[in-house]
C-alpha atoms as a PDB file:
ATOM      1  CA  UNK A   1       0.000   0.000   0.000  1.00  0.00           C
ATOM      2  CA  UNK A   2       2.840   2.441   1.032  1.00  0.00           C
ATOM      3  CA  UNK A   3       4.723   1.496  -1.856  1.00  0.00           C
ATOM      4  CA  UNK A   4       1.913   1.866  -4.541  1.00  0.00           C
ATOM      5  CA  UNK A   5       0.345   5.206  -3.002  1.00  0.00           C
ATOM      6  CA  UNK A   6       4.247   6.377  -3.002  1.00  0.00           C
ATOM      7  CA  UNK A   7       4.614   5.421  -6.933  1.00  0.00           C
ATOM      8  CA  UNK A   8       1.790   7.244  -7.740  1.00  0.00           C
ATOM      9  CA  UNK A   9       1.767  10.703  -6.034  1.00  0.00           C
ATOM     10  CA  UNK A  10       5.661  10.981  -6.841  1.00  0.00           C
ATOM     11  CA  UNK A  11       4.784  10.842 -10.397  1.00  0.00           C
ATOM     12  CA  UNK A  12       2.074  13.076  -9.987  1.00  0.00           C
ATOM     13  CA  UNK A  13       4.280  15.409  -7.852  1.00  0.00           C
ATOM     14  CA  UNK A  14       7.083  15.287 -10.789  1.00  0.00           C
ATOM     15  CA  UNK A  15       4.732  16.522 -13.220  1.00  0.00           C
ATOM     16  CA  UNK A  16       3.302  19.008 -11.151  1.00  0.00           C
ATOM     17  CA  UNK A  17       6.794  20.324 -10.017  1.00  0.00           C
ATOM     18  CA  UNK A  18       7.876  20.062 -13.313  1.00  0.00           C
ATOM     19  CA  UNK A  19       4.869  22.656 -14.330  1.00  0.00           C
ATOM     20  CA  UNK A  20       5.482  25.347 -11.353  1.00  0.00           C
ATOM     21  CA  UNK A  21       2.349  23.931  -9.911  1.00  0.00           C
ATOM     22  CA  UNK A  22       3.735  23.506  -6.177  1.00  0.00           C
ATOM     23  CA  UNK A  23       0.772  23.878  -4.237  1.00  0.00           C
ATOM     24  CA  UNK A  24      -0.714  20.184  -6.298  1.00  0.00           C
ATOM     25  CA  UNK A  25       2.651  18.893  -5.736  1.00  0.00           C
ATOM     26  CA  UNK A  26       1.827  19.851  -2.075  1.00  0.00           C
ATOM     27  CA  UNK A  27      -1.815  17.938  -1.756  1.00  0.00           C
ATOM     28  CA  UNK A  28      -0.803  15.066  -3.445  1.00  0.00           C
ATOM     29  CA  UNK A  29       2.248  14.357  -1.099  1.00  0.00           C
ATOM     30  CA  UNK A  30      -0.141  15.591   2.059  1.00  0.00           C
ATOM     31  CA  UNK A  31      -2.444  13.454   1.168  1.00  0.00           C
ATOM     32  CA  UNK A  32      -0.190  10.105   0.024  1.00  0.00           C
ATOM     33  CA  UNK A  33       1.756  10.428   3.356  1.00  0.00           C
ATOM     34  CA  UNK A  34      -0.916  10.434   5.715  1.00  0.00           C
ATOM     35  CA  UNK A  35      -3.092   8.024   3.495  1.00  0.00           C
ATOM     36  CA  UNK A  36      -0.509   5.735   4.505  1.00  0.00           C
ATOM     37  CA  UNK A  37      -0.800   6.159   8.141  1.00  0.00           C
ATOM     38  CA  UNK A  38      -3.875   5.783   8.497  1.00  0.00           C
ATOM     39  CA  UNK A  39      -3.753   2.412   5.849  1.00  0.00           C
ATOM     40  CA  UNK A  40      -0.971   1.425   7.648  1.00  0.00           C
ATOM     41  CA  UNK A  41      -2.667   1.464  11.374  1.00  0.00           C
ATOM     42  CA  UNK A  42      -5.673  -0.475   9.838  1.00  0.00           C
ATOM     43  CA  UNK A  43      -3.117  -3.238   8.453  1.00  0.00           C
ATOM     44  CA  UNK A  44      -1.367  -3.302  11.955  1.00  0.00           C
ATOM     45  CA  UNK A  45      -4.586  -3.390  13.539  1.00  0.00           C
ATOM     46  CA  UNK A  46      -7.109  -5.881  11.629  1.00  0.00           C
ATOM     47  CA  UNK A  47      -3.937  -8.216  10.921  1.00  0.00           C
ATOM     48  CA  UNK A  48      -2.842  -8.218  14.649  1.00  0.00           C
ATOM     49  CA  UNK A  49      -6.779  -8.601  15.713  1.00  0.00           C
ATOM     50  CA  UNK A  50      -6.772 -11.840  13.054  1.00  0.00           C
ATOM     51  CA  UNK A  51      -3.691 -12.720  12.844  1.00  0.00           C
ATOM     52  CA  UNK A  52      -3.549 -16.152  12.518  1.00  0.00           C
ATOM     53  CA  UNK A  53      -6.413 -16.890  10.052  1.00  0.00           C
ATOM     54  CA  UNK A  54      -4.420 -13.216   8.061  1.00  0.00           C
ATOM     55  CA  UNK A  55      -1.286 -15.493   7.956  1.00  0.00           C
ATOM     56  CA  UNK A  56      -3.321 -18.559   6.134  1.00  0.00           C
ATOM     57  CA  UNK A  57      -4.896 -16.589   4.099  1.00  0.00           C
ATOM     58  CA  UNK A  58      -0.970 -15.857   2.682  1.00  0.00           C
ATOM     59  CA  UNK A  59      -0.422 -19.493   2.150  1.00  0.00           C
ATOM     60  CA  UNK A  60       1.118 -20.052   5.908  1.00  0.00           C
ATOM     61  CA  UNK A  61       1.025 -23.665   6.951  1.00  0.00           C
ATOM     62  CA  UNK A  62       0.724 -25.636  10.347  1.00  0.00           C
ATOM     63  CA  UNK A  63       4.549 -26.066  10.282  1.00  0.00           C
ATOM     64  CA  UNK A  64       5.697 -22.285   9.282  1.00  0.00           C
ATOM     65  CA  UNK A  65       3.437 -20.957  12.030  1.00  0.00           C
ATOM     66  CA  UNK A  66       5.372 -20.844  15.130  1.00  0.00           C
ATOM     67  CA  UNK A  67       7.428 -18.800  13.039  1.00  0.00           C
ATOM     68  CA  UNK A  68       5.321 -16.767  10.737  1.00  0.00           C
ATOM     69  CA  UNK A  69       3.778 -15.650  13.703  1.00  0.00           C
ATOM     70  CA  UNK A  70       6.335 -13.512  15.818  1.00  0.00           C
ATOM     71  CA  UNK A  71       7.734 -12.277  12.488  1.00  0.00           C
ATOM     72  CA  UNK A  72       4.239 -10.966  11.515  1.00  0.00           C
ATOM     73  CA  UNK A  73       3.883  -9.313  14.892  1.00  0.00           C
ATOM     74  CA  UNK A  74       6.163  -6.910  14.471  1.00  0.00           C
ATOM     75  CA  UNK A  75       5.901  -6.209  10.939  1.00  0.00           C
ATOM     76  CA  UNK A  76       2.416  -5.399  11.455  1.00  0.00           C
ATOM     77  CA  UNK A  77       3.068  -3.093  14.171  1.00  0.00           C
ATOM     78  CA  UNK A  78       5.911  -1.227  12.227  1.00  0.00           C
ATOM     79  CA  UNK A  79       3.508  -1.283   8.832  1.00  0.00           C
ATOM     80  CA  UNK A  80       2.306   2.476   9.581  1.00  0.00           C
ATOM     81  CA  UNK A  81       6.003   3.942   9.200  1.00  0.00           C
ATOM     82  CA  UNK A  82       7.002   1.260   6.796  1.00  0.00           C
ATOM     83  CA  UNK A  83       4.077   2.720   4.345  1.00  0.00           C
ATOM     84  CA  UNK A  84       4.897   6.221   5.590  1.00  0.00           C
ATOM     85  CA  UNK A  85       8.441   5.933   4.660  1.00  0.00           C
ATOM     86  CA  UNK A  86       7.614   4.636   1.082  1.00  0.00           C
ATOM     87  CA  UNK A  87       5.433   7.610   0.053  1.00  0.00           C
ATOM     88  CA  UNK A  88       8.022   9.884   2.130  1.00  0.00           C
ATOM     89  CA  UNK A  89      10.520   7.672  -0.322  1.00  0.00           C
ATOM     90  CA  UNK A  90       9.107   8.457  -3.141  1.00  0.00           C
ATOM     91  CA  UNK A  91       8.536  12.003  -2.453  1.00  0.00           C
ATOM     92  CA  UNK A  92      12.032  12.839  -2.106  1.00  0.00           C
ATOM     93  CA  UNK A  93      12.365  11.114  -5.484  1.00  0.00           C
ATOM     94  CA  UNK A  94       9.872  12.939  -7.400  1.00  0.00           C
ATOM     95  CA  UNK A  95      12.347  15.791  -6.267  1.00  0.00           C
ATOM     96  CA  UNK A  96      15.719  14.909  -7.600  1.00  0.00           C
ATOM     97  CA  UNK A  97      16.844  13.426  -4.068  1.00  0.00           C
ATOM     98  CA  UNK A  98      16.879  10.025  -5.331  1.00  0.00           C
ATOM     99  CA  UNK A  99      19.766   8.601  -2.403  1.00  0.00           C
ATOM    100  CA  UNK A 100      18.828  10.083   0.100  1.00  0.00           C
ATOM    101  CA  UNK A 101      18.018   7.711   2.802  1.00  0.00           C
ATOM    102  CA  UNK A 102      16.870   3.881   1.842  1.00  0.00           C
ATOM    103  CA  UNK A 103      20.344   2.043   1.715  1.00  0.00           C
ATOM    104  CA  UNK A 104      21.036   3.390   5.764  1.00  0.00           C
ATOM    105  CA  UNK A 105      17.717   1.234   6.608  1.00  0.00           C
ATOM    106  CA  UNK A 106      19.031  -2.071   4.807  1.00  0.00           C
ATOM    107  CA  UNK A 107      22.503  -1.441   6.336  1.00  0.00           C
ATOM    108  CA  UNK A 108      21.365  -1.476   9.531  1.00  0.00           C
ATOM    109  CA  UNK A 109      18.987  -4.225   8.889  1.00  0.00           C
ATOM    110  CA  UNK A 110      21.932  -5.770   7.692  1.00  0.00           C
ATOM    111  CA  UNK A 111      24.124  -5.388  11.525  1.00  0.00           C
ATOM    112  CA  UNK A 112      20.735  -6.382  13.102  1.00  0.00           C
ATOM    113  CA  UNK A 113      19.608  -9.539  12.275  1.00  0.00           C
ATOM    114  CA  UNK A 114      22.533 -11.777  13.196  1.00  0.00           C
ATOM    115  CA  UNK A 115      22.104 -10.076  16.765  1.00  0.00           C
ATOM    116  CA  UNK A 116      18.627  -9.982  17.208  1.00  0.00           C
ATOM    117  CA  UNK A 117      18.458 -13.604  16.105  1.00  0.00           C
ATOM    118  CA  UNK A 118      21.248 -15.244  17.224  1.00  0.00           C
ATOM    119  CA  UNK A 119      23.054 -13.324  19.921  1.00  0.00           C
ATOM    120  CA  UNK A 120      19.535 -11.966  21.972  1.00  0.00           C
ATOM    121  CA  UNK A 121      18.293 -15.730  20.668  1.00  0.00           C
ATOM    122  CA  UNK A 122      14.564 -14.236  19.015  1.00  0.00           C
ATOM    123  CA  UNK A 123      14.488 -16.256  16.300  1.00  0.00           C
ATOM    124  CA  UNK A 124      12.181 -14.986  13.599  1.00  0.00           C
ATOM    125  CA  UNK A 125      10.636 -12.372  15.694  1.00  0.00           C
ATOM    126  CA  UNK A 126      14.282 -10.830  16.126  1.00  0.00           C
ATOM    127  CA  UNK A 127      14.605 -10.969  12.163  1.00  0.00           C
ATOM    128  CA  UNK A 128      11.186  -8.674  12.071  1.00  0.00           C
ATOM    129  CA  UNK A 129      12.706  -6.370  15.109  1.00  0.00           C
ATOM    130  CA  UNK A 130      15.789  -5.716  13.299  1.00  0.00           C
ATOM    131  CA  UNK A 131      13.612  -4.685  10.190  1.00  0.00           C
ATOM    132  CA  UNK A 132      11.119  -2.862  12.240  1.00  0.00           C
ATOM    133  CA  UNK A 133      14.173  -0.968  14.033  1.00  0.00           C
ATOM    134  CA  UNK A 134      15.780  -0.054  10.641  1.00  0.00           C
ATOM    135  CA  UNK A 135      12.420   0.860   8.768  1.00  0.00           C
ATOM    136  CA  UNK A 136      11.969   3.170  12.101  1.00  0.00           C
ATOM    137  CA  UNK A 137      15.654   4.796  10.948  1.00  0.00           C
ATOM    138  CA  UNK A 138      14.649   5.095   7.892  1.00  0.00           C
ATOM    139  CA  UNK A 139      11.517   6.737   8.330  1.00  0.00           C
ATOM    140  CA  UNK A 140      13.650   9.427  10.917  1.00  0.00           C
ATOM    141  CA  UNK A 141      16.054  10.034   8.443  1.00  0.00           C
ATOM    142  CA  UNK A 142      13.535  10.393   5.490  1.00  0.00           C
ATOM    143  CA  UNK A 143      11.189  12.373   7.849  1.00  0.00           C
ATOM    144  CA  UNK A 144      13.951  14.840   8.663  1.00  0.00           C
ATOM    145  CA  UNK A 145      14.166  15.971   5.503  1.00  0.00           C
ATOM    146  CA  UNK A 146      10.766  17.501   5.268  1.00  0.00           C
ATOM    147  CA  UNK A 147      11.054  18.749   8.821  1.00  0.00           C
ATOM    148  CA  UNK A 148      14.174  20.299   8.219  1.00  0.00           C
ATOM    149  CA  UNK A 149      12.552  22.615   5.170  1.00  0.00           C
ATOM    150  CA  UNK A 150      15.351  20.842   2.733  1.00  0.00           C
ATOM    151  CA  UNK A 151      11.920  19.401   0.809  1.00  0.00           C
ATOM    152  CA  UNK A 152      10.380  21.346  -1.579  1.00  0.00           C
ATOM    153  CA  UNK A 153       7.676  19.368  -1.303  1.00  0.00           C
ATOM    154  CA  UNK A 154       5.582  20.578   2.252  1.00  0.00           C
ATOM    155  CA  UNK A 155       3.719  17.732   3.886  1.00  0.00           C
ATOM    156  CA  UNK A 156       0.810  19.829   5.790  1.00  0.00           C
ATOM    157  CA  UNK A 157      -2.534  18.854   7.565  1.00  0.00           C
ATOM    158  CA  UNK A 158      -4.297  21.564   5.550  1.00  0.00           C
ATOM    159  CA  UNK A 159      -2.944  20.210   2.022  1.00  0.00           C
ATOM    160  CA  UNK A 160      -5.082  16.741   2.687  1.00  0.00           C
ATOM    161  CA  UNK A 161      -7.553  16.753  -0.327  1.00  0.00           C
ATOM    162  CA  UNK A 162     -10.684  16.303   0.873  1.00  0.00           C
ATOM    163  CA  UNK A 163     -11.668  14.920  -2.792  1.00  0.00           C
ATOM    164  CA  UNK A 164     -11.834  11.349  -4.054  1.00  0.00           C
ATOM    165  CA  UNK A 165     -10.452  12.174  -7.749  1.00  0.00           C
ATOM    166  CA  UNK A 166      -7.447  13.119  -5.834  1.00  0.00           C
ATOM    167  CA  UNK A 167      -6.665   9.582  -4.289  1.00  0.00           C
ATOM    168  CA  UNK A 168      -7.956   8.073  -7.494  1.00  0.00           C
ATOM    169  CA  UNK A 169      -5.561   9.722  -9.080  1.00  0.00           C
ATOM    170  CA  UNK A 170      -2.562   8.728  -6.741  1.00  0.00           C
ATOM    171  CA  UNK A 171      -4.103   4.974  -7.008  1.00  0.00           C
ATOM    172  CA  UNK A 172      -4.171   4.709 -10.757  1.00  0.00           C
ATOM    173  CA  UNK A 173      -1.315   6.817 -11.333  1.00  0.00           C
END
């Protein structure tokens, strides 16, 4: 979801950059960003409320189980700033900023998963906190970026369209 809203407003926000037209480039990021939020605390929520019939539903057997579930537990709970960080990805993009932040995430995810599974003994569910950890970093780093007024791209409460064709847009896009 993060990724596919994220693909679709920064091309929109490309073209409308492109054509002087900041204050669309504006809405569609606004709007993208905290779409994913708030799609992103519905997966965390309805997947941790059903979690185990969610994970069949993917194709998860008796056997995987045991460890599908811990994994899924915290990638569910780190799916809103996961999605978040796509769009925010893909944002910075649109701009020109194209390495700004992603490879620091998968570095760290990198360090992290021999320790979290092996050396504090998790298993899969240390695999998932290492990627929830470095997703979190990643997020910070991209978020800092906007908050730092380096974006020229503002992401603003009041530049949430309030209109469908908007997210349609975004969606199809």
């Amino acid at each position: 979801v993060g990724y596919g809203l994220g693909m679709g407003a920064g091309s929109l926000i490309s073209r409308r950059l492109g054509s002087k037209d900041n204050e669309a480039a504006n809405i569609y990021a606004s709007s993208a960003f905290f779409a994913a939020v708030v799609f992103g605390v519905l997966l965390a929520v309805v997947g941790l409320l059903v979690l185990e019939p969610f994970l069949r539903l993917l194709g998860c057997t008796d056997t995987m189980m045991p460890y599908a579930i811990p994994y899924a537990k915290y990638i569910l709970l780190a799916a809103p700033v996961n999605c978040a960080a796509f769009v925010l990805n893909n944002t910075l993009r649109s701009q020109g900023f194209s390495k700004f932040a992603i490879s620091a995430g998968g570095i760290l995810n990198v360090i992290l998963d021999p320790i979290f599974i092996f050396d504090l003994d998790m298993g899969t569910g240390g695999a998932a906190l290492a990627t929830m950890v470095s997703q979190t970093l990643c997020f910070c780093i991209l978020i800092s970026f906007f908050l730092s007024g380096r974006s020229i791209v503002k992401l603003r409460v009041h530049y949430i369209s309030r209109h469908f064709r908007d997210y349609q847009s975004i969606v199809t896009t």
